[in-house]
Structure formats: C-alpha cells, structure tokens
PDB file of N, CA and C in Angstrom:
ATOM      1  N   UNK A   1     -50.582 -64.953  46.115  1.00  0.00           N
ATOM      2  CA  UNK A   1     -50.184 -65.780  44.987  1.00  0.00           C
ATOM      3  C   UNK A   1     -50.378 -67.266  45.305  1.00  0.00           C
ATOM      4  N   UNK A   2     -50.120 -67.553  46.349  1.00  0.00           N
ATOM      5  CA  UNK A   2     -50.217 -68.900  46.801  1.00  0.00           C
ATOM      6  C   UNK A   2     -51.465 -69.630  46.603  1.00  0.00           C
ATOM      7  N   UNK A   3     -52.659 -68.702  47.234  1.00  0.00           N
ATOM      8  CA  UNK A   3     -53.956 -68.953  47.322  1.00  0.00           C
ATOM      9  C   UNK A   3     -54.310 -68.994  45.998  1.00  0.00           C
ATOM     10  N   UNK A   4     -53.811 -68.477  44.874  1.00  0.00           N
ATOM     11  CA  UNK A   4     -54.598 -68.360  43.482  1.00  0.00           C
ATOM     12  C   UNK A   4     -54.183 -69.953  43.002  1.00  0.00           C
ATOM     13  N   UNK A   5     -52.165 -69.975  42.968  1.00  0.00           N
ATOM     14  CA  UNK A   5     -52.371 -71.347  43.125  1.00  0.00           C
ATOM     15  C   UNK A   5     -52.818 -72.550  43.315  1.00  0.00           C
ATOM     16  N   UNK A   6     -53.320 -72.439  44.854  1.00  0.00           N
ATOM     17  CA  UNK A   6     -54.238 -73.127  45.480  1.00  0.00           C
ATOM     18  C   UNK A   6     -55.262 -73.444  44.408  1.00  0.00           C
ATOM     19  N   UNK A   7     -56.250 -72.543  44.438  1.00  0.00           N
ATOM     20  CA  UNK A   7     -57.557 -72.193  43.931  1.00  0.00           C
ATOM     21  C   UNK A   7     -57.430 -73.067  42.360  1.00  0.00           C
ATOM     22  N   UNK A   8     -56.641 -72.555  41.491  1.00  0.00           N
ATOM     23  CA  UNK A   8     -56.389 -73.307  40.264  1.00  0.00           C
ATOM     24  C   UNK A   8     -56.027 -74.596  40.432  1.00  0.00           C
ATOM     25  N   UNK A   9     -55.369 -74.779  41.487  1.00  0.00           N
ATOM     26  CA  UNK A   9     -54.984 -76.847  41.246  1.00  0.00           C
ATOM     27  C   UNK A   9     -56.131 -77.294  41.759  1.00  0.00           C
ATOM     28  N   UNK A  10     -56.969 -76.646  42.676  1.00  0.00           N
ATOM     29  CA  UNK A  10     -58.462 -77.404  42.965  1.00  0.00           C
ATOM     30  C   UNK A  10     -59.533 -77.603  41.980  1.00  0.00           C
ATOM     31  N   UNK A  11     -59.238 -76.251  41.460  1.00  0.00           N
ATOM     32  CA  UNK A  11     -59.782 -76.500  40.092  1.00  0.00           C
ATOM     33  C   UNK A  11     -59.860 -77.199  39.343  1.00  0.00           C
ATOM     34  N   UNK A  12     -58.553 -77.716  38.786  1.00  0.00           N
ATOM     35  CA  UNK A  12     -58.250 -78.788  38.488  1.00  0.00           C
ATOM     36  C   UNK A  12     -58.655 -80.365  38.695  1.00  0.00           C
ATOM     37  N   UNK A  13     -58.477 -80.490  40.066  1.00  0.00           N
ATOM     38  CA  UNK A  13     -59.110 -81.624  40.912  1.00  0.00           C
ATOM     39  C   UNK A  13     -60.451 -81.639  40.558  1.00  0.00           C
ATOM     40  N   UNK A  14     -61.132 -80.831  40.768  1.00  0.00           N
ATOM     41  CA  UNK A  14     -62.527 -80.806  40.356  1.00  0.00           C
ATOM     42  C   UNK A  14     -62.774 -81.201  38.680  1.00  0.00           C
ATOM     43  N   UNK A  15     -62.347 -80.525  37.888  1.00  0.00           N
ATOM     44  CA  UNK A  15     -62.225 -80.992  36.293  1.00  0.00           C
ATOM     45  C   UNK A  15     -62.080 -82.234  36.290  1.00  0.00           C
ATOM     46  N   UNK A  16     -60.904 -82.950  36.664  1.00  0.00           N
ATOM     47  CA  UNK A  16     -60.036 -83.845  36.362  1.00  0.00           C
ATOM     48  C   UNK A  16     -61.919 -85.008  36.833  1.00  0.00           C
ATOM     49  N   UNK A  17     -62.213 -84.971  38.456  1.00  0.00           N
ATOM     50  CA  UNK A  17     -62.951 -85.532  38.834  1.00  0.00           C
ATOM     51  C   UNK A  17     -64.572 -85.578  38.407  1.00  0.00           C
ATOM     52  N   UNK A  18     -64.705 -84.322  37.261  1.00  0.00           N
ATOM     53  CA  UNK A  18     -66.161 -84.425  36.606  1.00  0.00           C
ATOM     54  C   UNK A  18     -66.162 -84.984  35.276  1.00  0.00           C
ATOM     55  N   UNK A  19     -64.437 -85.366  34.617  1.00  0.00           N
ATOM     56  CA  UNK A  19     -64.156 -85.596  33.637  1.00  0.00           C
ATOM     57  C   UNK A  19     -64.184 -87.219  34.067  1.00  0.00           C
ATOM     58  N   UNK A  20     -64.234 -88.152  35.224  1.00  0.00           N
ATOM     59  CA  UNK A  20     -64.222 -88.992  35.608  1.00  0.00           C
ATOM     60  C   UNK A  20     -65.513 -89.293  35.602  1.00  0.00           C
ATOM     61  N   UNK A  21     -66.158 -88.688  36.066  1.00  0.00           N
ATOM     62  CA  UNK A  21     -67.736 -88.658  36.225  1.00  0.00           C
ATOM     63  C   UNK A  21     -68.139 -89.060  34.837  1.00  0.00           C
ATOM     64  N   UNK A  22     -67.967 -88.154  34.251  1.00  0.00           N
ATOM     65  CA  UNK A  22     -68.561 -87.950  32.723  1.00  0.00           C
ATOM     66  C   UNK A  22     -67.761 -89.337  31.950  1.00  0.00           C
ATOM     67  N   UNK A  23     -66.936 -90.045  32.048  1.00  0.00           N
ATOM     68  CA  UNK A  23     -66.376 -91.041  31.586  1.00  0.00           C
ATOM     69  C   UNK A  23     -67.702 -92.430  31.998  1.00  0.00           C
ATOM     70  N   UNK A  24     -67.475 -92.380  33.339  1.00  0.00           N
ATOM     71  CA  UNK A  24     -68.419 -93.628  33.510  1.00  0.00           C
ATOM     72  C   UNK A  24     -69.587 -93.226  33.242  1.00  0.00           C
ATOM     73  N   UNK A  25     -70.382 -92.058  33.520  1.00  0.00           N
ATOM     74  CA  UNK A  25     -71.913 -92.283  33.158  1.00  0.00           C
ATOM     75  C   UNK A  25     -71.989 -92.539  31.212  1.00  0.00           C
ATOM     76  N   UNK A  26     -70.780 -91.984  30.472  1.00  0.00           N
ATOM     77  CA  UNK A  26     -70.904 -92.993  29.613  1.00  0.00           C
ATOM     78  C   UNK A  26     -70.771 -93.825  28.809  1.00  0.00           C
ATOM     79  N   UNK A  27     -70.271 -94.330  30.106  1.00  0.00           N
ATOM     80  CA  UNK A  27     -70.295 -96.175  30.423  1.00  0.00           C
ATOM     81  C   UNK A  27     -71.327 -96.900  30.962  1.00  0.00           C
ATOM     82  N   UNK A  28     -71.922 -96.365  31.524  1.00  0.00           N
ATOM     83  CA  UNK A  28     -73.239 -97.143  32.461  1.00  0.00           C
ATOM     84  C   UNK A  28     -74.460 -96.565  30.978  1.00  0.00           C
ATOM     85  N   UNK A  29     -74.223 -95.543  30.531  1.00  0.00           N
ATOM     86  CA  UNK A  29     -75.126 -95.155  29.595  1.00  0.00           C
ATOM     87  C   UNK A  29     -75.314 -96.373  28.164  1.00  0.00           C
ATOM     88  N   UNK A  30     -73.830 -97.042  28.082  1.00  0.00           N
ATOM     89  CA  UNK A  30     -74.224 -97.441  27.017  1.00  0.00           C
ATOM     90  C   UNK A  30     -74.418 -98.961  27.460  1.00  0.00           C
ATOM     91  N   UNK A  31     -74.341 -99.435  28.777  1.00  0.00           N
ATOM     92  CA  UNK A  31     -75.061-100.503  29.066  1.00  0.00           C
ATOM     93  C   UNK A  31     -76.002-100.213  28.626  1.00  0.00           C
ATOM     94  N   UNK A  32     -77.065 -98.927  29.530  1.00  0.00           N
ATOM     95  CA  UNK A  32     -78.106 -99.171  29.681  1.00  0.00           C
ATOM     96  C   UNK A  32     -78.898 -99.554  28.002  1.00  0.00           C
ATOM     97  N   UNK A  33     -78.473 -98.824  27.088  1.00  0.00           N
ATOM     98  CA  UNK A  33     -79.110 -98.743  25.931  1.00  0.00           C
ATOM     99  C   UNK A  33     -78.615-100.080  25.151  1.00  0.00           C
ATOM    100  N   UNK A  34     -77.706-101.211  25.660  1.00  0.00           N
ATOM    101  CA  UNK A  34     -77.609-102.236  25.151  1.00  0.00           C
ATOM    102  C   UNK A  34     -78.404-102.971  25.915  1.00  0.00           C
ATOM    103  N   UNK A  35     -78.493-102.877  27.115  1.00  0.00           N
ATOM    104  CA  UNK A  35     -79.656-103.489  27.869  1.00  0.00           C
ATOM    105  C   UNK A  35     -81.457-103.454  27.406  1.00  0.00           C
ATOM    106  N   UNK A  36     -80.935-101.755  26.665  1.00  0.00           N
ATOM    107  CA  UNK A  36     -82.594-101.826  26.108  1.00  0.00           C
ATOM    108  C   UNK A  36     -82.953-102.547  24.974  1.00  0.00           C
ATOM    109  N   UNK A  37     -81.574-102.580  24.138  1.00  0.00           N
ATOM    110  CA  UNK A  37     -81.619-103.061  22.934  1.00  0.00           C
ATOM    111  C   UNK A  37     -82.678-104.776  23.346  1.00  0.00           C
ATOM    112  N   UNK A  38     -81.769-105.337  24.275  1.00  0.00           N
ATOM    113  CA  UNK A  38     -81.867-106.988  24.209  1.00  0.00           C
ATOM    114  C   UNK A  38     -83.190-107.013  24.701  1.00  0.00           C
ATOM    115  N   UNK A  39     -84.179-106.232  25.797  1.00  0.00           N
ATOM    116  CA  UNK A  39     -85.158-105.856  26.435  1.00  0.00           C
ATOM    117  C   UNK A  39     -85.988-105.685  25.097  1.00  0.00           C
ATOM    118  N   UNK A  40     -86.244-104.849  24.005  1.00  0.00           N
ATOM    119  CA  UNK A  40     -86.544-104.833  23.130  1.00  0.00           C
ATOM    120  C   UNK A  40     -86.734-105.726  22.125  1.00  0.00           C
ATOM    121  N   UNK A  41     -85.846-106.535  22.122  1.00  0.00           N
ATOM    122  CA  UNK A  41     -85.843-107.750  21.084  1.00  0.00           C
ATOM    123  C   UNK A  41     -86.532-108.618  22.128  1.00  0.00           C
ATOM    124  N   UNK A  42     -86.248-108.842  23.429  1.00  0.00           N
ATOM    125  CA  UNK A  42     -87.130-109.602  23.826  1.00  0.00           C
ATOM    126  C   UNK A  42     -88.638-109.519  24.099  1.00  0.00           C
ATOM    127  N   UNK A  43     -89.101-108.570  23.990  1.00  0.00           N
ATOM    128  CA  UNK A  43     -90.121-107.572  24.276  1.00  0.00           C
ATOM    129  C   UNK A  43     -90.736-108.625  22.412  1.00  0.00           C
ATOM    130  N   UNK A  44     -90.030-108.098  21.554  1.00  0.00           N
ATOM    131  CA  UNK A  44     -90.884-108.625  20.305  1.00  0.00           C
ATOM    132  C   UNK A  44     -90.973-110.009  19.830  1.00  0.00           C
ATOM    133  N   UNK A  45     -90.022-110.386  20.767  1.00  0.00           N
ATOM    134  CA  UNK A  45     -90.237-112.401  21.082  1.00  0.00           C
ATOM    135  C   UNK A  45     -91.708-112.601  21.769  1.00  0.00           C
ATOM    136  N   UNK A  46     -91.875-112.224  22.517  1.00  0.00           N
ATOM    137  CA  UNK A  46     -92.846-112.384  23.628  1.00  0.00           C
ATOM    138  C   UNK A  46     -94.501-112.058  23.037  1.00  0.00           C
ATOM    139  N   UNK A  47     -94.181-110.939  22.267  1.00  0.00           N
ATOM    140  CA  UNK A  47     -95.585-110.676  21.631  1.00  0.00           C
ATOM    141  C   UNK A  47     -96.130-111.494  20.755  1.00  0.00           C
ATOM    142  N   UNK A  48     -94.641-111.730  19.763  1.00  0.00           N
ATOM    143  CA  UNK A  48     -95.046-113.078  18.628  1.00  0.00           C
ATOM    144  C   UNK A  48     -95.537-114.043  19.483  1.00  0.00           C
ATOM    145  N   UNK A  49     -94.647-114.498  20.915  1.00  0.00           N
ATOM    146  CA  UNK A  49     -95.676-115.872  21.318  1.00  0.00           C
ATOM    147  C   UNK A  49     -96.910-115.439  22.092  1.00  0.00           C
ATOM    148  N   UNK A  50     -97.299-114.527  21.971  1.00  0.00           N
ATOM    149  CA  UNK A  50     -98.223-114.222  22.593  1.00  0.00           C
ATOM    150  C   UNK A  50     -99.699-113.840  21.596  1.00  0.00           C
ATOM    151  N   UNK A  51     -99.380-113.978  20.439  1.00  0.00           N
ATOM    152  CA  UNK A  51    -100.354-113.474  19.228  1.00  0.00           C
ATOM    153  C   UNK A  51    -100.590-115.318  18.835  1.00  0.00           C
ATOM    154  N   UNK A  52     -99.324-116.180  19.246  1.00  0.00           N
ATOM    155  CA  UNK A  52     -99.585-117.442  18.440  1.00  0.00           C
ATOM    156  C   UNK A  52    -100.814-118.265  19.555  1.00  0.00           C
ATOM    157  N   UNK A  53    -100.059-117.977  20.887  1.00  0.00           N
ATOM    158  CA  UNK A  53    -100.878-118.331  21.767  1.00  0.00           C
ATOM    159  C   UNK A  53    -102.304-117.792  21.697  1.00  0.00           C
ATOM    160  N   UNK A  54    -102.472-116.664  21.484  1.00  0.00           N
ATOM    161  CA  UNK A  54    -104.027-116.214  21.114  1.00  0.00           C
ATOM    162  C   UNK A  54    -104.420-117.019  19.920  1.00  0.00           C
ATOM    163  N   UNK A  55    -104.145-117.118  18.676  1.00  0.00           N
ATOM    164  CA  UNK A  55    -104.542-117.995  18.124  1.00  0.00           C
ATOM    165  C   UNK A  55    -104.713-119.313  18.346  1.00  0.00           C
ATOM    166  N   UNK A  56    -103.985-119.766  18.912  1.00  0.00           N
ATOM    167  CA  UNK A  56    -104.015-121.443  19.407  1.00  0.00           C
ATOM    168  C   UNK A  56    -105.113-121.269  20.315  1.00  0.00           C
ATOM    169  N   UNK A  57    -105.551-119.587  21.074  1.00  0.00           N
ATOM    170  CA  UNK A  57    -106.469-119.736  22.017  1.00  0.00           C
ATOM    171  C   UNK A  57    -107.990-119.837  21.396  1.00  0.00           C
ATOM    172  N   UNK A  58    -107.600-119.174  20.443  1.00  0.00           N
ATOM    173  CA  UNK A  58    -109.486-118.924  19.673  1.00  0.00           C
ATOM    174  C   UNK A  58    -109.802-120.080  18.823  1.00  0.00           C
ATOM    175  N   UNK A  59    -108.550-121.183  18.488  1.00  0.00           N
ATOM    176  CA  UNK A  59    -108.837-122.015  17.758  1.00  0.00           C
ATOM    177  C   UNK A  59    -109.530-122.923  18.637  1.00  0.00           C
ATOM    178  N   UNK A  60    -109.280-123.290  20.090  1.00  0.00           N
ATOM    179  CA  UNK A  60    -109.819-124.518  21.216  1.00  0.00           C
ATOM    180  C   UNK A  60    -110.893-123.733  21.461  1.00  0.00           C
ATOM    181  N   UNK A  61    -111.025-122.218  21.277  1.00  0.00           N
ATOM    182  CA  UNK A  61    -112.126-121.742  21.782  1.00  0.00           C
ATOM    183  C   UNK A  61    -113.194-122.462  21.114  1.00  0.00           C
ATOM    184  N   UNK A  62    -113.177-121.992  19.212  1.00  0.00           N
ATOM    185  CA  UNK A  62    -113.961-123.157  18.556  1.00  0.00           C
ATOM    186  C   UNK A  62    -114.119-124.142  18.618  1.00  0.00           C
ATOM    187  N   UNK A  63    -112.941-125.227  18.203  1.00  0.00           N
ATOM    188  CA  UNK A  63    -113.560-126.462  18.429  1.00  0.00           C
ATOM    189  C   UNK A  63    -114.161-126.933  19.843  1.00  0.00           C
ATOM    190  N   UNK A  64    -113.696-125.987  21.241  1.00  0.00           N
ATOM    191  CA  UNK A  64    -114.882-126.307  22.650  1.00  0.00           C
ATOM    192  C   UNK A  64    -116.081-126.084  22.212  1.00  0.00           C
ATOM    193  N   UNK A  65    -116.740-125.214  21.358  1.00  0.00           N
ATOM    194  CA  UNK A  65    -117.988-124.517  21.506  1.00  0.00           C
ATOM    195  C   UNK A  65    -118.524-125.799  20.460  1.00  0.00           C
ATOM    196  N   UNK A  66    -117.984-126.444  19.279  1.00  0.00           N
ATOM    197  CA  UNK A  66    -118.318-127.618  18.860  1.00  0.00           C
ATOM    198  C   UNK A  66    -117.806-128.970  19.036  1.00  0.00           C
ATOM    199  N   UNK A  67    -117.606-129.277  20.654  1.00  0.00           N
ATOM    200  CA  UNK A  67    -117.454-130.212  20.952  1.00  0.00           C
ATOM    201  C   UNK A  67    -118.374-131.475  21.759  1.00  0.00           C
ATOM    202  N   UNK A  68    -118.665-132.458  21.814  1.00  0.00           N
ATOM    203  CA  UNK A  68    -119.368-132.864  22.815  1.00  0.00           C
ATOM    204  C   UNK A  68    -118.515-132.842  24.263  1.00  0.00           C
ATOM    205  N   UNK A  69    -119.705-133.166  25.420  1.00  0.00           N
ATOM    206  CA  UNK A  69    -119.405-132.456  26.558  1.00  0.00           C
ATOM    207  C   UNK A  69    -117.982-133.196  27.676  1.00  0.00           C
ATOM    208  N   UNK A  70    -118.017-134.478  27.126  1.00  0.00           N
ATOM    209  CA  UNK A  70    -116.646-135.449  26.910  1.00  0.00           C
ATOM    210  C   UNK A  70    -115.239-134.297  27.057  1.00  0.00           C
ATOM    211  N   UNK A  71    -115.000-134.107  25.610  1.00  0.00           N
ATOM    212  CA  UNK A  71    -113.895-133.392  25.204  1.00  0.00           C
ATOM    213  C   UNK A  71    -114.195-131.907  25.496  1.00  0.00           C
ATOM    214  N   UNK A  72    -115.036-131.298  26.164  1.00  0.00           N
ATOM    215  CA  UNK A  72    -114.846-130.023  26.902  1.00  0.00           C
ATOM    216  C   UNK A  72    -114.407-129.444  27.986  1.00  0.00           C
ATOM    217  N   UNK A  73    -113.770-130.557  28.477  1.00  0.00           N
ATOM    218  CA  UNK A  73    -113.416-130.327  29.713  1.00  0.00           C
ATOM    219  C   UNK A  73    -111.777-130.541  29.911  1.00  0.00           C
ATOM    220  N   UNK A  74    -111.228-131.555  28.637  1.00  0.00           N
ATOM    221  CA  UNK A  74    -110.245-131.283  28.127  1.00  0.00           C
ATOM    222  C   UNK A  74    -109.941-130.461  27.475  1.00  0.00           C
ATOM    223  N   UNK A  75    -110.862-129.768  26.595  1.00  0.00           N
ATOM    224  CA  UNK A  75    -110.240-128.375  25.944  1.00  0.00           C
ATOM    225  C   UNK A  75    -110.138-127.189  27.095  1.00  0.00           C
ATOM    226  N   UNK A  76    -111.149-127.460  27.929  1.00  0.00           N
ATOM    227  CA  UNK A  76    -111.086-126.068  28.730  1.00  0.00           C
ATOM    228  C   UNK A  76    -109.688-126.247  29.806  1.00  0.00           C
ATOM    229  N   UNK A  77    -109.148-127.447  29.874  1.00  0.00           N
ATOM    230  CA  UNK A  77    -108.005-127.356  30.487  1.00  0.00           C
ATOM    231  C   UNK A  77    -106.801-126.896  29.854  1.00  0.00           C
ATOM    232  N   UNK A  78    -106.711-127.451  28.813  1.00  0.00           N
ATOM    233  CA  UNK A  78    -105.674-126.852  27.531  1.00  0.00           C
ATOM    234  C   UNK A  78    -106.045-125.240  27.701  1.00  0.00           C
ATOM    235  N   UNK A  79    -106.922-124.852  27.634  1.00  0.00           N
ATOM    236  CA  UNK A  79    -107.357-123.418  27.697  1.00  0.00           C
ATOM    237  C   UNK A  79    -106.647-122.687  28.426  1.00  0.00           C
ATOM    238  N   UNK A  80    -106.728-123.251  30.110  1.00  0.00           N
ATOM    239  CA  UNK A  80    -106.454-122.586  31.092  1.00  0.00           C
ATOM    240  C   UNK A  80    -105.018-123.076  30.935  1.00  0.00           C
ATOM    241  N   UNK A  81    -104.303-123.738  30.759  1.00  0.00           N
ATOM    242  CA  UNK A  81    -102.551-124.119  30.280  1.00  0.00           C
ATOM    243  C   UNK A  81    -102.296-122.600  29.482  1.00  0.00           C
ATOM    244  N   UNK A  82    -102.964-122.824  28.715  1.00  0.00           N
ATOM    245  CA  UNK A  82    -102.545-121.787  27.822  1.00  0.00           C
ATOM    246  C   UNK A  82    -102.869-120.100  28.185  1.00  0.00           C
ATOM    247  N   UNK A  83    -103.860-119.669  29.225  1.00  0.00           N
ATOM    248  CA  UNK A  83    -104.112-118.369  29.670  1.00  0.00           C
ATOM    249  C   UNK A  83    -103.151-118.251  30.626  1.00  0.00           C
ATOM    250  N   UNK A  84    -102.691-119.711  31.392  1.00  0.00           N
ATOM    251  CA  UNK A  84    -101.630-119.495  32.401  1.00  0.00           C
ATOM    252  C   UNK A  84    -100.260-119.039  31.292  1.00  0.00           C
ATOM    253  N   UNK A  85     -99.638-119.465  30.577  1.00  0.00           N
ATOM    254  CA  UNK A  85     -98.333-119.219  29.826  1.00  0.00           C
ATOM    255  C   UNK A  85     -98.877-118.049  29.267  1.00  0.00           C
ATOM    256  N   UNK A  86     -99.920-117.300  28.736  1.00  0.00           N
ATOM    257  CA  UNK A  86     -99.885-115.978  28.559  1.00  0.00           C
ATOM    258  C   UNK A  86     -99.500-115.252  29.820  1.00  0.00           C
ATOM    259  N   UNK A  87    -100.205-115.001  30.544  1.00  0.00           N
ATOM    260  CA  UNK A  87     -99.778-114.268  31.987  1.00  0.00           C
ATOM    261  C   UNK A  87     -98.388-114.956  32.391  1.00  0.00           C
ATOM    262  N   UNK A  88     -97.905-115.861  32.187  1.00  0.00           N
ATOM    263  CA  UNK A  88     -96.706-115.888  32.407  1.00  0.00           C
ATOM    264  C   UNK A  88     -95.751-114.970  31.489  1.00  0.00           C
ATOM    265  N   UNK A  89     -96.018-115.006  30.542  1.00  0.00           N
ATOM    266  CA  UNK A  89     -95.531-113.683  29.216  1.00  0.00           C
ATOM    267  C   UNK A  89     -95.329-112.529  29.487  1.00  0.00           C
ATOM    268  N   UNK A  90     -96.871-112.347  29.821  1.00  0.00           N
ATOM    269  CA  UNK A  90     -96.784-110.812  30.334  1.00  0.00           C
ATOM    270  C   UNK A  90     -95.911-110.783  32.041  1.00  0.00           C
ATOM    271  N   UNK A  91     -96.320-111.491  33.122  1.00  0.00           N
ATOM    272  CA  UNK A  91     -95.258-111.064  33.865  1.00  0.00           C
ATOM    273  C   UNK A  91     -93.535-110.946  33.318  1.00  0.00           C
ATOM    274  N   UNK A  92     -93.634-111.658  32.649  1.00  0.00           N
ATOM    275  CA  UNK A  92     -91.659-111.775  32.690  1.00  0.00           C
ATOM    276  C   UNK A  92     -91.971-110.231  31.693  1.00  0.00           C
ATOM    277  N   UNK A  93     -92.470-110.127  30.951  1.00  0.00           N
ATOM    278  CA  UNK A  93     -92.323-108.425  30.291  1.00  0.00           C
ATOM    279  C   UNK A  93     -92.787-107.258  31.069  1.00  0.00           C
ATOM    280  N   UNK A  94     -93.159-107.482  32.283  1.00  0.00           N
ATOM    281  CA  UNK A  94     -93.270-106.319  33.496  1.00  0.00           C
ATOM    282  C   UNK A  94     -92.004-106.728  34.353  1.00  0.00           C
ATOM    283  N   UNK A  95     -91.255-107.777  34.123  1.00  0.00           N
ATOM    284  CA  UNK A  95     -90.033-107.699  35.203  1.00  0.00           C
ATOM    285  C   UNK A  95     -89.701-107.944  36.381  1.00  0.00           C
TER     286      UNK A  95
END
C-alpha cells in the first residue's frame, strides 16, 4: 500500500512538473510569435526601402548613361552609397 502511495504522489510530481513545463513553453511561445510579428513588420519596412532605393538606383543609372564624363563619376559614387545601404538592408534582414 505504501508503494502505490508512493507511486501516485510521484505521479503527481511529474504532472504537477509537465504542467510547469507546458506553462512556460507557452510563454516563450508567445514571445516567439510576437517577436515574429515585429520581424515581419520589419521585414516589410526594409523591402519598401529597398524597392525606393532601386528606383533612386535606375533613376542615376539614367541620368549616368546621359551624363557628361564630369558628373559620372559623381553619379557613380552616389551609386555605390546607395548599393552599399542596400546590402546594408539585406544584412540587417539575415540577422
């Protein structure tokens, strides 16, 4: 009788301690999915500046290709400003 005792209050212990378990994972669960949330919204920040920056890129692309050779060397620097802050984009959205 003792041992069944036993056996059932461990039981217990065990419940009590997967019911603990199961409490925090979700808790860490709904970080994570508020974490994705903000990851997500930032994720669609990043693309918008990254579609404007392509445009701002194809626009210097043109006026370089009709520029004299003066102001081409200033556009192609603006250029490379601007391919650098894309790849800066994309790293911070790889993490």
């Amino acid at each position: 009788m003792k041992e069944t005792l036993k056996n059932v209050n461990h039981l217990y212990d065990k419940i009590d301690e997967l019911l603990n378990k199961y409490d925090s994972l979700k808790i860490d669960n709904k970080k994570i999915k508020e974490n994705l949330q903000l990851l997500q919204l930032n994720l669609k920040d990043k693309e918008k500046d990254y579609a404007e920056l392509k445009k701002k890129y194809d626009s210097l692309k043109l006026v370089n290709a009709m520029s004299p050779d003066g102001e081409s060397v200033l556009a192609k620097k603006k250029i490379r400003k601007m391919i650098d802050d894309i790849d800066d984009c994309i790293l911070n959205l790889m993490g």
